[in-house]
Protein backbone atom coordinates (compact mmCIF):
# COMPACT_ATOMS: atom_id res chain seq x y z
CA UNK A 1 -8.47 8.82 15.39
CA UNK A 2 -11.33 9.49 16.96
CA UNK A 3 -14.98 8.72 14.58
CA UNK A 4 -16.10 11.94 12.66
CA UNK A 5 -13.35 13.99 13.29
CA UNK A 6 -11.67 14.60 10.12
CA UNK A 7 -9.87 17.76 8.45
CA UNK A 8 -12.25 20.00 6.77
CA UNK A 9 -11.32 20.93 2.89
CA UNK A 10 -11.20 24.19 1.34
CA UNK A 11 -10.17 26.27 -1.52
CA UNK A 12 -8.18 28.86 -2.36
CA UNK A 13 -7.70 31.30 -5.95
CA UNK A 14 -4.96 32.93 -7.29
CA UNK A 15 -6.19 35.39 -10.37
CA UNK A 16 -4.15 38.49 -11.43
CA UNK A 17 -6.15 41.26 -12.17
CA UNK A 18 -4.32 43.99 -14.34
CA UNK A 19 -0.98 42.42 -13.71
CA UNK A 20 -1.30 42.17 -9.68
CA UNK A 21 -2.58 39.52 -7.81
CA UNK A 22 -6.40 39.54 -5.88
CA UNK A 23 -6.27 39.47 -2.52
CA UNK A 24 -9.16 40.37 0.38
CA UNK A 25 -8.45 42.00 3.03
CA UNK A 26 -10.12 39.69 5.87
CA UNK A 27 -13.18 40.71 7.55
CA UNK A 28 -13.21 37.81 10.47
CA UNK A 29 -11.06 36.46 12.55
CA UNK A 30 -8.74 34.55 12.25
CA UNK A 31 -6.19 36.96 10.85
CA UNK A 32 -9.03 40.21 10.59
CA UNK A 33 -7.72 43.01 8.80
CA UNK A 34 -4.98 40.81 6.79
CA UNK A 35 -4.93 40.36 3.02
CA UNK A 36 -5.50 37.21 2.23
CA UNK A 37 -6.78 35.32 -1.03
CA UNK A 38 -9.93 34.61 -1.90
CA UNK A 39 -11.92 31.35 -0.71
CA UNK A 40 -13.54 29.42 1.74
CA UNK A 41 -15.02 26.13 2.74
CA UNK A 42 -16.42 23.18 0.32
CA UNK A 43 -20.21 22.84 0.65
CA UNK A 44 -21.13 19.43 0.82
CA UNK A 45 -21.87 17.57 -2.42
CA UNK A 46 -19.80 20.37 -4.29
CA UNK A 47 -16.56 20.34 -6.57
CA UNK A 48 -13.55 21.86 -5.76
CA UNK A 49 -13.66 23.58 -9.18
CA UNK A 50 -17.24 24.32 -8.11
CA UNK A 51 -15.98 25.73 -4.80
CA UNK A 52 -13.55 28.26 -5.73
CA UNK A 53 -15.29 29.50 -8.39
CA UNK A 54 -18.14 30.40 -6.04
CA UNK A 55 -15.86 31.59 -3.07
CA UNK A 56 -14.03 34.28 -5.36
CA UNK A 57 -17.20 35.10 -7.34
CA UNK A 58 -18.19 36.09 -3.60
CA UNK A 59 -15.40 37.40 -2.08
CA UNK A 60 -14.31 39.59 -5.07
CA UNK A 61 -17.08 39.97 -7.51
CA UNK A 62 -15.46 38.43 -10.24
CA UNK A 63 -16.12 35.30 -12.79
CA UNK A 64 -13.20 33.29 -13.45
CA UNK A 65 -12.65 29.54 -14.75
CA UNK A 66 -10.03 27.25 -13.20
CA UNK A 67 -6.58 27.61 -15.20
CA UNK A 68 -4.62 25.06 -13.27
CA UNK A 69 -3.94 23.02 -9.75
CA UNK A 70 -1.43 24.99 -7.90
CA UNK A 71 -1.17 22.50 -5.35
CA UNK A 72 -2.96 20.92 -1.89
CA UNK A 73 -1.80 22.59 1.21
CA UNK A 74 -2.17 20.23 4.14
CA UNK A 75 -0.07 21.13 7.19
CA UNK A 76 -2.19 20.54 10.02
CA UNK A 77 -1.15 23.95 11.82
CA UNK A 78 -2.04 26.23 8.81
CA UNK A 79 -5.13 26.93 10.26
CA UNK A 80 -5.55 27.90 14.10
CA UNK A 81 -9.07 26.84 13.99
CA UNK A 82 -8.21 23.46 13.23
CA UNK A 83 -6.99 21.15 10.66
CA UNK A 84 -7.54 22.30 7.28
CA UNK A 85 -6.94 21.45 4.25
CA UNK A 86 -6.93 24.15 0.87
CA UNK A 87 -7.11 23.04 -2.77
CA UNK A 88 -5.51 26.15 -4.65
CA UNK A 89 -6.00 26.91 -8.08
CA UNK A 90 -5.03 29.54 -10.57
CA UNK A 91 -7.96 31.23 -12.09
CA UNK A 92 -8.53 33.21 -14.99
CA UNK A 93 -10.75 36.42 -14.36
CA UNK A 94 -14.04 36.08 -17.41
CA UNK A 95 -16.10 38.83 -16.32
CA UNK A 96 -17.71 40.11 -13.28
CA UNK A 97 -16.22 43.69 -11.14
CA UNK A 98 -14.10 43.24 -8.66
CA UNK A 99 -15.88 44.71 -5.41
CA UNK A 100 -15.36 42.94 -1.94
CA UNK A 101 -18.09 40.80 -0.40
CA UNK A 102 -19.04 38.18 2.20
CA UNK A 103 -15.78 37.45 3.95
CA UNK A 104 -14.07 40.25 2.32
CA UNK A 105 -13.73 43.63 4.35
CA UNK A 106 -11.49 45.01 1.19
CA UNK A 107 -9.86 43.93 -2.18
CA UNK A 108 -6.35 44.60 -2.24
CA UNK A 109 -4.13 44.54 -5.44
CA UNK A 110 -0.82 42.51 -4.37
CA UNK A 111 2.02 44.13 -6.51
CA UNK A 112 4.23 40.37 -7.17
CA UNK A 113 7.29 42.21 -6.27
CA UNK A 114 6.43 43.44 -2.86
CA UNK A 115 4.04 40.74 -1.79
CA UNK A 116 3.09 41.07 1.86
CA UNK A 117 2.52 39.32 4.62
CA UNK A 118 -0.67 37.48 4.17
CA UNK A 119 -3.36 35.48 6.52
CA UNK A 120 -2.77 31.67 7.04
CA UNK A 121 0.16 30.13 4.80
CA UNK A 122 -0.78 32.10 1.98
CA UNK A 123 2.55 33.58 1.32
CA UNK A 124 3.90 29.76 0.94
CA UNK A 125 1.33 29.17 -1.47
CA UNK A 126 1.94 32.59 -3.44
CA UNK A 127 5.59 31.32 -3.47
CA UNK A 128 5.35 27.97 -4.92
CA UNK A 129 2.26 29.25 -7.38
CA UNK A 130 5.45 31.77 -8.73
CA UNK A 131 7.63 28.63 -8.49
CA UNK A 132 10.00 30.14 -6.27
């Protein structure tokens, strides 16, 4: 392995919001215009917990406290800008509106029985968070 280069960590939320699931609809590339769910990149010298807290409090407007580990999400090709890997947690929603921001061009409200297809591996992690 070459010195320095390493996978880069993120995060990702799941939080229901009146019985459907958050999702963004991407503003950037990769996968523009696709719902996806909320989060983003780990600053350095910051928790996970930290992490996704602040990348849905930005991406949808809403407060929310970490429920539980869904799981760590590490296939190399999940990302096509390079190897990363996502921390996702369940979230509950504490406050705050929902109303898209930074990344976000959109929130959409994913309806569990018809979930779409979603940016990334997103629908994998939606399926094991559901325990299917």
């Amino acid at each position: 392995m070459v010195a320095g280069a390493h996978p880069s960590v993120a995060v990702d939320g799941i939080v229901l919001h009146g019985g459907k699931l958050v999702a963004v609809r991407r503003k950037n590339e990769p996968y523009r215009g696709m719902p996806a769910l909320p989060g983003g990149f780990v600053e350095l010298g910051e928790t996970t917990v930290d992490a996704v807290v602040r990348e849905v409090r930005e991406e949808t407007g809403l407060e929310t406290r970490v429920k539980r580990l869904v799981g760590v999400f590490s296939d190399p090709r999940r990302d096509p800008r390079g190897h990363v890997i996502s921390i996702v947690y369940e979230l509950d929603a504490v406050g705050g509106r929902l109303k898209a921001g930074s990344d976000a061009a959109a929130i959409v409200h994913v309806n569990l029985s018809a979930v779409p297809g979603m940016a990334f591996d997103h629908n994998e992690i939606v399926r094991v968070w559901r325990g299917l």
